[in-house]
C-alpha atoms as a PDB file:
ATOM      1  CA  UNK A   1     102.841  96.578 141.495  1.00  0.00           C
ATOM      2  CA  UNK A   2     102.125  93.055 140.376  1.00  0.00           C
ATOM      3  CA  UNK A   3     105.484  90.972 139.682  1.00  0.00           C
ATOM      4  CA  UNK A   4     105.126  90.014 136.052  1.00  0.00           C
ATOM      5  CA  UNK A   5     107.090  86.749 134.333  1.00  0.00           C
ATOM      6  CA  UNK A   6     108.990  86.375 131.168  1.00  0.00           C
ATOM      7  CA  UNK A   7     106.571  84.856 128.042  1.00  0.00           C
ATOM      8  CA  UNK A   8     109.290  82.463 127.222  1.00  0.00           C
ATOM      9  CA  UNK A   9     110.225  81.384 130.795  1.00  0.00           C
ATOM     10  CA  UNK A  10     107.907  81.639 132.925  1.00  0.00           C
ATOM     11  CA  UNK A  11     109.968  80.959 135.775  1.00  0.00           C
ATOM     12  CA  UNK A  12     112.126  84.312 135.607  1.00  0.00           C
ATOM     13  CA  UNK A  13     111.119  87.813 135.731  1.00  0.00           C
ATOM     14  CA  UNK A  14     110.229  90.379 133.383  1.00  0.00           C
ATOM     15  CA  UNK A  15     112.452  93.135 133.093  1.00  0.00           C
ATOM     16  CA  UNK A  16     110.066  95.157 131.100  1.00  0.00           C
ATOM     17  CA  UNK A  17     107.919  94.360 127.922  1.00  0.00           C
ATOM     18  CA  UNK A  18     108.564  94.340 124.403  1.00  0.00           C
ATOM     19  CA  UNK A  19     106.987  97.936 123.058  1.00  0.00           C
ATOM     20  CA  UNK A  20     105.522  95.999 120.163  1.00  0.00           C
ATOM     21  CA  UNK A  21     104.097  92.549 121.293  1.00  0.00           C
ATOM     22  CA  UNK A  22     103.660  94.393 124.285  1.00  0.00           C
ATOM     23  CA  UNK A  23     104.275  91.064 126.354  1.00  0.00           C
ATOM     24  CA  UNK A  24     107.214  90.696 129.386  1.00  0.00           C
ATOM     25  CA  UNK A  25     109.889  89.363 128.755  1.00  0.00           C
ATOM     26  CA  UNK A  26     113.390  88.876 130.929  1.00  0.00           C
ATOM     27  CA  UNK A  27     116.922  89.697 130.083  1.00  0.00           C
ATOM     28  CA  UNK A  28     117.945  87.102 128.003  1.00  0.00           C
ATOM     29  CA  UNK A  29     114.316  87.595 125.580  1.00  0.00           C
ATOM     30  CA  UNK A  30     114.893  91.367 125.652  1.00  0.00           C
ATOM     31  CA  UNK A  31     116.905  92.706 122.698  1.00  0.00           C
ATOM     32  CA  UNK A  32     117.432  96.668 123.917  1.00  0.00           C
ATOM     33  CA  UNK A  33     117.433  98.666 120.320  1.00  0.00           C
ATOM     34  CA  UNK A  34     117.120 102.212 119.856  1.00  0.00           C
ATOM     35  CA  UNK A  35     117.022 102.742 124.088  1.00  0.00           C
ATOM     36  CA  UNK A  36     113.827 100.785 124.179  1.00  0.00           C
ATOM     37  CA  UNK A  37     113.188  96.448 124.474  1.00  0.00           C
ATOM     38  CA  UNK A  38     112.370  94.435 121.762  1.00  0.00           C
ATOM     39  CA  UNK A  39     111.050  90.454 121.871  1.00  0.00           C
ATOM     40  CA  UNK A  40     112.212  88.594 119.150  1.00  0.00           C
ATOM     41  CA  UNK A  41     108.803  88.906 117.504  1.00  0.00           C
ATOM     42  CA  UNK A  42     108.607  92.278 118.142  1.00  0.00           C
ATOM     43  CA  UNK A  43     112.550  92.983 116.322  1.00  0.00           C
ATOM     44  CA  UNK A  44     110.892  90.480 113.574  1.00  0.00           C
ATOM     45  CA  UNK A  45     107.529  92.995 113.437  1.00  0.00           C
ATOM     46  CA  UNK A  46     109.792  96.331 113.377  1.00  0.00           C
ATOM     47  CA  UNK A  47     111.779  94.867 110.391  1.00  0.00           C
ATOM     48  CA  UNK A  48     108.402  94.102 108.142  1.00  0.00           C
ATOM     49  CA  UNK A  49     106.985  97.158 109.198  1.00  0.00           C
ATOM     50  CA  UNK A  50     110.155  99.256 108.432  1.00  0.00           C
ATOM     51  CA  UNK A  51     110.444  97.415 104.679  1.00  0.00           C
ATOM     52  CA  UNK A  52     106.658  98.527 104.100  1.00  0.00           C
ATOM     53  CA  UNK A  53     107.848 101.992 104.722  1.00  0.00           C
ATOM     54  CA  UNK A  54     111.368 101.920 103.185  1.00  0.00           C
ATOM     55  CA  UNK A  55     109.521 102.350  99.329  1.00  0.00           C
ATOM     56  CA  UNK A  56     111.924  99.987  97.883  1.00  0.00           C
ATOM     57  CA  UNK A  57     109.941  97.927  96.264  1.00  0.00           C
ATOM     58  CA  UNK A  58     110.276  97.099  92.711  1.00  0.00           C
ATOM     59  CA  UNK A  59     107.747  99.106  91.136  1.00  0.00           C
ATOM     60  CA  UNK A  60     109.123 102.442  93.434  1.00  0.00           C
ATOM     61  CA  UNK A  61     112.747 102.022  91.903  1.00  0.00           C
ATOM     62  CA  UNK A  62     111.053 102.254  88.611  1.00  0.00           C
ATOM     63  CA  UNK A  63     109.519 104.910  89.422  1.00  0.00           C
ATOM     64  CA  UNK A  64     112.383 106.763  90.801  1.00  0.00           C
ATOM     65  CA  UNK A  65     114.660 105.927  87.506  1.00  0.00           C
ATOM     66  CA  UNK A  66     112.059 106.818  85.390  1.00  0.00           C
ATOM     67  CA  UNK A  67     111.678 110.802  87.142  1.00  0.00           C
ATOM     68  CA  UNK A  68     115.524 110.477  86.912  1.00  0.00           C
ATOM     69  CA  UNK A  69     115.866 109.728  83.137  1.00  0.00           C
ATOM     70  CA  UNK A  70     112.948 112.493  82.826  1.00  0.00           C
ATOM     71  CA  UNK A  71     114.426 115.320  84.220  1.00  0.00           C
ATOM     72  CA  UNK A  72     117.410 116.078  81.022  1.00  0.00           C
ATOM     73  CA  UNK A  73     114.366 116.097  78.654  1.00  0.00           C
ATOM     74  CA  UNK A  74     112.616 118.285  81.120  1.00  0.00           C
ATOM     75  CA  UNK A  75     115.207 120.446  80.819  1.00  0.00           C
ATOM     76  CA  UNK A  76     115.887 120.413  76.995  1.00  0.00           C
ATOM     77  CA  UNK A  77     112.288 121.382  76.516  1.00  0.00           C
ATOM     78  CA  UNK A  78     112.585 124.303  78.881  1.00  0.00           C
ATOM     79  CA  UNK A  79     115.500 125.454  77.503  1.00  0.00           C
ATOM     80  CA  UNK A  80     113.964 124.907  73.702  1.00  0.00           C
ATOM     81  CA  UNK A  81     110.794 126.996  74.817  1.00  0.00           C
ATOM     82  CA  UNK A  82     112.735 129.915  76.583  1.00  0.00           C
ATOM     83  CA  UNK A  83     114.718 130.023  73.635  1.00  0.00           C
ATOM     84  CA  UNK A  84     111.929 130.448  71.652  1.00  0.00           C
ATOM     85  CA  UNK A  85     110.408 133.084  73.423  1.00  0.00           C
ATOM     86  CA  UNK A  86     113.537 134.813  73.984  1.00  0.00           C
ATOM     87  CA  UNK A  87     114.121 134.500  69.476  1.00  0.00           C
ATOM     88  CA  UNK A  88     110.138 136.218  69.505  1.00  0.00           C
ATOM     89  CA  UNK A  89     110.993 138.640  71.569  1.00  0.00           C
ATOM     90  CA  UNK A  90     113.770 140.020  69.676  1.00  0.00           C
ATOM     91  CA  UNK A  91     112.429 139.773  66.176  1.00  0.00           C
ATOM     92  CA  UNK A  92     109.078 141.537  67.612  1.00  0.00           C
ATOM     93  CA  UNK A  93     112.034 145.251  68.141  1.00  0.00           C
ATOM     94  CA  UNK A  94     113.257 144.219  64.724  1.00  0.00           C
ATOM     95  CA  UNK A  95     110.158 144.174  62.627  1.00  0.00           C
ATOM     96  CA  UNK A  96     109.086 148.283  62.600  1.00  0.00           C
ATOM     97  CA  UNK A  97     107.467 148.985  59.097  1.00  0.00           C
END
């Protein structure tokens, strides 16, 4: 196994490599997060990538409030239509000629 150097110091040893740069780096580049080693970059990389995913943006929160504010109409209309078909049924025994 060939002895690999650090990216940022060339003169010391890699301890491993960073699992998204994928370049070696030694113990004082390696930031150990989640049971695996991150570069700088890499930690900088996982953050942008994990905001992308989050949904938070602007337009998703707007989103989200507006199924929120939705969902008592939703309900209102439900209730207004069983209602109604609840009133039919009961007139329809009522009416014998």
């Amino acid at each position: 196994m060939e002895l690999r150097y650090c990216v940022n110091h060339p003169e010391r040893p890699a301890i491993g490599e960073c699992v998204i740069t994928k370049k070696p780096i030694c113990p004082e580049c390696s930031t150990r997060y989640e049971g695996v080693n991150y570069s700088r970059e890499g930690l900088a990389e996982l953050k942008r990538r994990r905001a992308r995913n989050t949904g938070l943006g602007f337009w998703n929160k707007v989103a989200n409030m507006a199924m929120v504010a939705q969902a008592p109409v939703s309900l209102f209309l439900l209730y207004q239509y069983y209602l109604y078909i609840f009133t039919a049924i009961l007139n329809m025994g009522g009416k014998s000629g």
